[in-house]
Protein backbone atom coordinates (compact mmCIF):
# COMPACT_ATOMS: atom_id res chain seq x y z
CA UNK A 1 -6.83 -12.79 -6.44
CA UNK A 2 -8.04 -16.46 -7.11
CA UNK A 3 -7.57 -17.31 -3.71
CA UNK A 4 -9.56 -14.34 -2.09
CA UNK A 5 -12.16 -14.69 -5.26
CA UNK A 6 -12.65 -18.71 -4.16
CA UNK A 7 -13.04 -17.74 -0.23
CA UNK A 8 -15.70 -14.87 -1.35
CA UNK A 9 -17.48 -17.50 -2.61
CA UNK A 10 -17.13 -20.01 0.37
CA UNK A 11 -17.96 -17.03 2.41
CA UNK A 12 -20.87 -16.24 0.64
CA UNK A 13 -22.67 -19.78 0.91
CA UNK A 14 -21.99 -19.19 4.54
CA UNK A 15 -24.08 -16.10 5.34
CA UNK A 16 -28.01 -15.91 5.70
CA UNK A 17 -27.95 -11.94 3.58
CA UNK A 18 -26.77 -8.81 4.61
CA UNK A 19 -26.38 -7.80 8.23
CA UNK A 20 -26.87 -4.36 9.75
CA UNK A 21 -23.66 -1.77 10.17
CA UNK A 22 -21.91 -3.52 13.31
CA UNK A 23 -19.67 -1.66 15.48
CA UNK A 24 -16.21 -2.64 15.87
CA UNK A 25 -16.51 -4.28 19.47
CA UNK A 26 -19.14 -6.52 17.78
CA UNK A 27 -17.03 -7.28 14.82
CA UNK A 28 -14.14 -8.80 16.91
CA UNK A 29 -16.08 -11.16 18.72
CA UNK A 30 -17.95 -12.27 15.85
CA UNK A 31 -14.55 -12.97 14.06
CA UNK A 32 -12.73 -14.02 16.94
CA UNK A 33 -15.71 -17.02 16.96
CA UNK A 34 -15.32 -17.66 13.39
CA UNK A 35 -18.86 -16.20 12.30
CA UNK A 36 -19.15 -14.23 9.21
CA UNK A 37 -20.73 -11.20 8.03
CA UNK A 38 -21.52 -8.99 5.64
CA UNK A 39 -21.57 -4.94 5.60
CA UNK A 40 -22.84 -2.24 3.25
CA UNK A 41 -19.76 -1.38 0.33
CA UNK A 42 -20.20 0.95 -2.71
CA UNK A 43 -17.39 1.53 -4.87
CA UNK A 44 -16.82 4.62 -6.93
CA UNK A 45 -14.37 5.83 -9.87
CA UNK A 46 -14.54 9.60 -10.62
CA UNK A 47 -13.93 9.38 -14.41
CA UNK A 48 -18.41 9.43 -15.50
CA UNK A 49 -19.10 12.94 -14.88
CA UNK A 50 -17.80 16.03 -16.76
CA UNK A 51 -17.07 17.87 -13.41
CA UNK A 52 -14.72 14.90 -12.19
CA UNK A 53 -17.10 14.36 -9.28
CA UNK A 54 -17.79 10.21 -7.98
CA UNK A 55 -19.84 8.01 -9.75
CA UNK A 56 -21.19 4.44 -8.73
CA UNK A 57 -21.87 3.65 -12.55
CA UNK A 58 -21.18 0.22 -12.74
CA UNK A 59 -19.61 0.47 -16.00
CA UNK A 60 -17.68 3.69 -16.98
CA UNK A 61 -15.42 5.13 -19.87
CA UNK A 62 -11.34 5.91 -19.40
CA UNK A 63 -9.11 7.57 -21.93
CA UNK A 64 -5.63 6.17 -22.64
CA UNK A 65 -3.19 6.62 -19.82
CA UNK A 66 -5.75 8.74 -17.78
CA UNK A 67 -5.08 8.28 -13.91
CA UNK A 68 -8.56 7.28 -12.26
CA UNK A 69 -9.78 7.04 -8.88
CA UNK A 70 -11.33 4.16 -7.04
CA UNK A 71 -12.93 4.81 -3.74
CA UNK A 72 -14.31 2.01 -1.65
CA UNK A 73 -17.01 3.03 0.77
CA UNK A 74 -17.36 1.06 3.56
CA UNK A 75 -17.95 0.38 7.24
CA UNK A 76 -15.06 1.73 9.03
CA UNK A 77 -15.77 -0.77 11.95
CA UNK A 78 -15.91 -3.44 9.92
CA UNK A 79 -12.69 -3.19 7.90
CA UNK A 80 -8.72 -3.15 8.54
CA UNK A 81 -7.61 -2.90 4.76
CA UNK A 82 -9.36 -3.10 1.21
CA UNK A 83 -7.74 -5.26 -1.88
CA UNK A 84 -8.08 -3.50 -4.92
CA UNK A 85 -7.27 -5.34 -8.26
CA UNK A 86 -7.67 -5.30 -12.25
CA UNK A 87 -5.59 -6.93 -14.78
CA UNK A 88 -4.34 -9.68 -12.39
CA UNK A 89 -3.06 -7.43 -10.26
CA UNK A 90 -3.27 -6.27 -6.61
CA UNK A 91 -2.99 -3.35 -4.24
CA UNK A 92 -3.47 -3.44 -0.78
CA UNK A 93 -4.67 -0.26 1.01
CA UNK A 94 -4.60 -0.13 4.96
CA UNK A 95 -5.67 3.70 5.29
CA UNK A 96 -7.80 6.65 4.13
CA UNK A 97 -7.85 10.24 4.87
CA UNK A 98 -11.78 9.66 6.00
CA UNK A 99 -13.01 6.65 7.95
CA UNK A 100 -14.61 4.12 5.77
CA UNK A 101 -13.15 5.36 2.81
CA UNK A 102 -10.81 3.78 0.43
CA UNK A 103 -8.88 5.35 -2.38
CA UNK A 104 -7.09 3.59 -5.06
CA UNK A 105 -5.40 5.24 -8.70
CA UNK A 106 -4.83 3.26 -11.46
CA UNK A 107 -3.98 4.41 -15.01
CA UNK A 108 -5.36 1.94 -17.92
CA UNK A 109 -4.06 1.42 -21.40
CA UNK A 110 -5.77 1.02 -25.03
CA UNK A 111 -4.69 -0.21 -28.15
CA UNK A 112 -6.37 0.21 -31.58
CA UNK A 113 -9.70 -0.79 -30.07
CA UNK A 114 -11.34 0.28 -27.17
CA UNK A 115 -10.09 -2.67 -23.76
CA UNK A 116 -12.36 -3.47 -20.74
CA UNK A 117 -11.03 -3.81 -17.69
CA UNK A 118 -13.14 -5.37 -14.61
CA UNK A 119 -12.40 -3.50 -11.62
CA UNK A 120 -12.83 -4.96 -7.90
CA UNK A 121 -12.42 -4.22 -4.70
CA UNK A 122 -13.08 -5.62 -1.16
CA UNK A 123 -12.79 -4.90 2.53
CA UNK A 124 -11.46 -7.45 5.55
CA UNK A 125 -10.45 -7.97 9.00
CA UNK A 126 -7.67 -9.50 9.86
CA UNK A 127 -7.02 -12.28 12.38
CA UNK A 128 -4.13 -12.70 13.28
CA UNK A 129 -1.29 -10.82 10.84
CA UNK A 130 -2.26 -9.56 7.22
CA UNK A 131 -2.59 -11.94 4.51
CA UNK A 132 -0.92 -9.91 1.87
CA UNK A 133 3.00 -8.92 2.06
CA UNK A 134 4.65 -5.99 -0.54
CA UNK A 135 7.68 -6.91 -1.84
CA UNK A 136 9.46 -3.69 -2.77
CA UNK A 137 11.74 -5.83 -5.19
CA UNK A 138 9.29 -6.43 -7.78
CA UNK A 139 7.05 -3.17 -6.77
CA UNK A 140 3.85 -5.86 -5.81
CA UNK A 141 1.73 -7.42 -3.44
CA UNK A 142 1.49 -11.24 -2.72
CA UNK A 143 -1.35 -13.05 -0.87
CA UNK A 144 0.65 -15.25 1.66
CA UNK A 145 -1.11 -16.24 4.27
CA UNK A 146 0.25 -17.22 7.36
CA UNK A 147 0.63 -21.60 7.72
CA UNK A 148 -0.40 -21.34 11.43
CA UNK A 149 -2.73 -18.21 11.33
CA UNK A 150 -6.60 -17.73 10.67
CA UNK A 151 -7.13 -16.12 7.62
CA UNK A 152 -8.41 -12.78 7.25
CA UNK A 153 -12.30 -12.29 6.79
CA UNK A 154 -13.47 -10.32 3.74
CA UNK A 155 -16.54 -8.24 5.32
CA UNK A 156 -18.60 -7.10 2.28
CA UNK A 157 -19.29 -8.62 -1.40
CA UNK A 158 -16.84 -7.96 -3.77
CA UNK A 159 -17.81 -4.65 -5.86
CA UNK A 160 -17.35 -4.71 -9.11
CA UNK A 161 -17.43 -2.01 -11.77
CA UNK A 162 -16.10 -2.49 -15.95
CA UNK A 163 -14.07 0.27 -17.04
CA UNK A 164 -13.22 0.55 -20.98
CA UNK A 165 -10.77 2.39 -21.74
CA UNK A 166 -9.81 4.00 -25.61
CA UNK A 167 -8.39 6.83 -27.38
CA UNK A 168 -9.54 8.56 -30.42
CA UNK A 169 -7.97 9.82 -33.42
CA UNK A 170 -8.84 13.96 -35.04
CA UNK A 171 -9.39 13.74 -38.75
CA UNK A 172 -10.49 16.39 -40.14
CA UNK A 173 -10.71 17.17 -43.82
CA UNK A 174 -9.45 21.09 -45.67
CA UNK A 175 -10.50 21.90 -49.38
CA UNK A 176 -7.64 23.69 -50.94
CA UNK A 177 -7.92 27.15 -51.95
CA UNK A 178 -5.55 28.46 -54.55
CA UNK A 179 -3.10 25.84 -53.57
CA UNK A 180 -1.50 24.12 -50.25
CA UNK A 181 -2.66 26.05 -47.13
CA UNK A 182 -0.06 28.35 -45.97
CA UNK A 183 -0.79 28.21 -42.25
CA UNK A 184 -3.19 25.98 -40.16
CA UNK A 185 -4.01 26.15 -36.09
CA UNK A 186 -5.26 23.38 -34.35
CA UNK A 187 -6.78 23.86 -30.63
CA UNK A 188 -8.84 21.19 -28.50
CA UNK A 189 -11.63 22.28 -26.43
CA UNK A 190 -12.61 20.86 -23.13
CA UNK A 191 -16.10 21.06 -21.33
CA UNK A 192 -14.89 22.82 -19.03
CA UNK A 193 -13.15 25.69 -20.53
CA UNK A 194 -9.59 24.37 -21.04
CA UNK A 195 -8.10 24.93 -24.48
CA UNK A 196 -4.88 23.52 -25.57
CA UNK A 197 -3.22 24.33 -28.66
CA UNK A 198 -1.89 21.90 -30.66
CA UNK A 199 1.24 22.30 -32.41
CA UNK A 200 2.21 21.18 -35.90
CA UNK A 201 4.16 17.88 -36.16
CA UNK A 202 7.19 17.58 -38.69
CA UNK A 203 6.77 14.95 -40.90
CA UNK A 204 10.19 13.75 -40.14
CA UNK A 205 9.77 13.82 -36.77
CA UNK A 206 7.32 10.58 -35.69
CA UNK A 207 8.04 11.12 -32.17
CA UNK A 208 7.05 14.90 -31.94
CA UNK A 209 4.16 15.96 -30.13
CA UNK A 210 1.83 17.88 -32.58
CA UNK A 211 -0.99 16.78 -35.67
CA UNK A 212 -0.04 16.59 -39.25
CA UNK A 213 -1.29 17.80 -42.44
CA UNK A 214 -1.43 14.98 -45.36
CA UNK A 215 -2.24 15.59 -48.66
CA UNK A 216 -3.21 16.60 -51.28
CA UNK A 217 -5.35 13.14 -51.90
CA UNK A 218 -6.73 11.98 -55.09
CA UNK A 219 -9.25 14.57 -54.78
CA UNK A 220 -7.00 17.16 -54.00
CA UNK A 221 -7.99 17.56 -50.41
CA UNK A 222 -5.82 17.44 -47.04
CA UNK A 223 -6.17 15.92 -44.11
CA UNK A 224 -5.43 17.20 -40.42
CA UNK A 225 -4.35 14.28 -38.15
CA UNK A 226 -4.25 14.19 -34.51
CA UNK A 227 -4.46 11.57 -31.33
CA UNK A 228 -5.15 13.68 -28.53
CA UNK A 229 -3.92 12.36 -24.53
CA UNK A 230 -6.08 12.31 -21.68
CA UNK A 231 -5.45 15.87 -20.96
CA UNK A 232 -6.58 17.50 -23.73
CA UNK A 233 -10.09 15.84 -24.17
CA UNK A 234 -13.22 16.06 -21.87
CA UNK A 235 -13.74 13.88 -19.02
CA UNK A 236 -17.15 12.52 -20.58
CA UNK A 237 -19.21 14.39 -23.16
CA UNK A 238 -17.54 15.61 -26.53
CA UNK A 239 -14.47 17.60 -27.33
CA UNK A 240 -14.60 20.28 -29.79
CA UNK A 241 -11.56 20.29 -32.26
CA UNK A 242 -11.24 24.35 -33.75
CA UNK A 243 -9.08 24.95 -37.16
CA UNK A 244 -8.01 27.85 -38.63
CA UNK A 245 -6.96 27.64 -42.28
CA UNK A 246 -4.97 29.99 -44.09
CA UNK A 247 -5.43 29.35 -47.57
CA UNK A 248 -3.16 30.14 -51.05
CA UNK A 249 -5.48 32.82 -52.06
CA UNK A 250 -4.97 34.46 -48.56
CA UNK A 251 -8.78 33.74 -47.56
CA UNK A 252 -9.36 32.13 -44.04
CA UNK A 253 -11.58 29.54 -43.36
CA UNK A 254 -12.49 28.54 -39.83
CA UNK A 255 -13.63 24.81 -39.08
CA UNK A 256 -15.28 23.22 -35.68
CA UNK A 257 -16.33 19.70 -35.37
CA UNK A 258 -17.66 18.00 -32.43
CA UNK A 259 -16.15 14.20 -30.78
CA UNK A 260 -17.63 12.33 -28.62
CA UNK A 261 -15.08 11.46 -25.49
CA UNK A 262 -17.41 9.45 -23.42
């Protein structure tokens, strides 16, 4: 994306501000005589709001592995494909289901601490043949433009938006009663409704899907322990974790505690 990145910037020193919407008659002639332009672009991700609607926050919060969605809102006279891109890489998309409107999905990553990822996205025209080839090899697109060929004219600033993406961890801490608990239910609850029941994890098994229960500590306490996925926490908000403990003196103790999953 250097290359596209350094002619945004050439094409920027070129232009006198931001033009009106132009229709796509206009467009080719002002291409075809080598002017440039600029046109309205918004860019949206739906992963801000509870409901999943679209969101033009300029920064905005991703769990692990969670798909998001981009959508680049454009001109639909003024563009023939939009370059999306994060993380050094590109995708080039030539259609949408509704005229001046882009979609991209991209899944992010986190480690032990919360990663940002910048985001961008940008429309053009092209002049000639497209700039960018796939090769279905390697699964990727290439910007290779053509020796003998104008190249294509990006036709809005690039939009930007920061997306940090992280995961949490569920600790939550049970008082003994009479002894080790005899039974203990985990469930995850969503903003919107969805509950998910979370199995328990064998402590030989590291690759199992469920939470475990350490302990006793030094105080005598346990410990639930459990790293949710994307599914099972709240788009934005918090996430309510529910226990039910069944103790050694057959009492039952229920526990609720609130996370935040921005």
């Amino acid at each position: 994306m250097w290359a596209k990145r350094h002619w945004n910037r050439v094409f920027d020193s070129l232009t006198l501000g931001p033009w009106p919407r132009i229709a796509v008659m206009a467009a080719a002639c002002l291409t075809a005589a080598g002017c440039f332009y600029k046109v309205p672009a918004r860019l949206w991700a739906d992963t801000a709001l509870p409901d999943g609607g679209f969101s033009t926050r300029s920064r905005q919060w991703v769990y692990d592995s969670e798909p998001v969605t981009f959508e680049l809102e454009c001109d639909p006279g003024a563009v023939h494909y939009v370059v999306f891109g994060t993380d050094g890489q590109e995708t080039v998309v030539d259609s949408g289901k509704v005229p001046g409107r882009y979609r991209w999905t991209h899944a992010f990553a986190a480690g032990a601490k919360p990663q940002v990822y910048e985001v961008y996205a940008m429309p053009y025209l092209v002049r000639g043949r497209c700039d960018w080839v796939y090769d279905k090899a390697d699964e990727a697109w290439h910007f290779y433009p053509g020796a003998f060929e104008r190249s294509d004219v990006p036709t809005a600033l690039e939009q930007v938006m920061r997306i940090t993406c992280y995961r949490t961890e569920i600790l939550v801490r049970i008082k003994p009663r009479g002894g080790p608990p005899k039974r203990v239910e985990l469930s995850l609850l969503r903003t919107d409704g969805r509950r998910t029941v979370v199995p328990a994890r064998p402590a030989d098994k590291a690759d199992a899907r469920g939470f475990l229960l350490l302990g006793p500590g030094k105080d005598g306490a346990y410990e639930i322990r459990y790293e949710p996925t994307h599914g099972e926490v709240s788009r934005a908000g918090k996430t309510r974790a529910e226990l039910v403990v069944e103790h050694a003196d057959g009492s039952t103790e229920r526990l609720e505690k609130d996370f935040d999953t921005p």
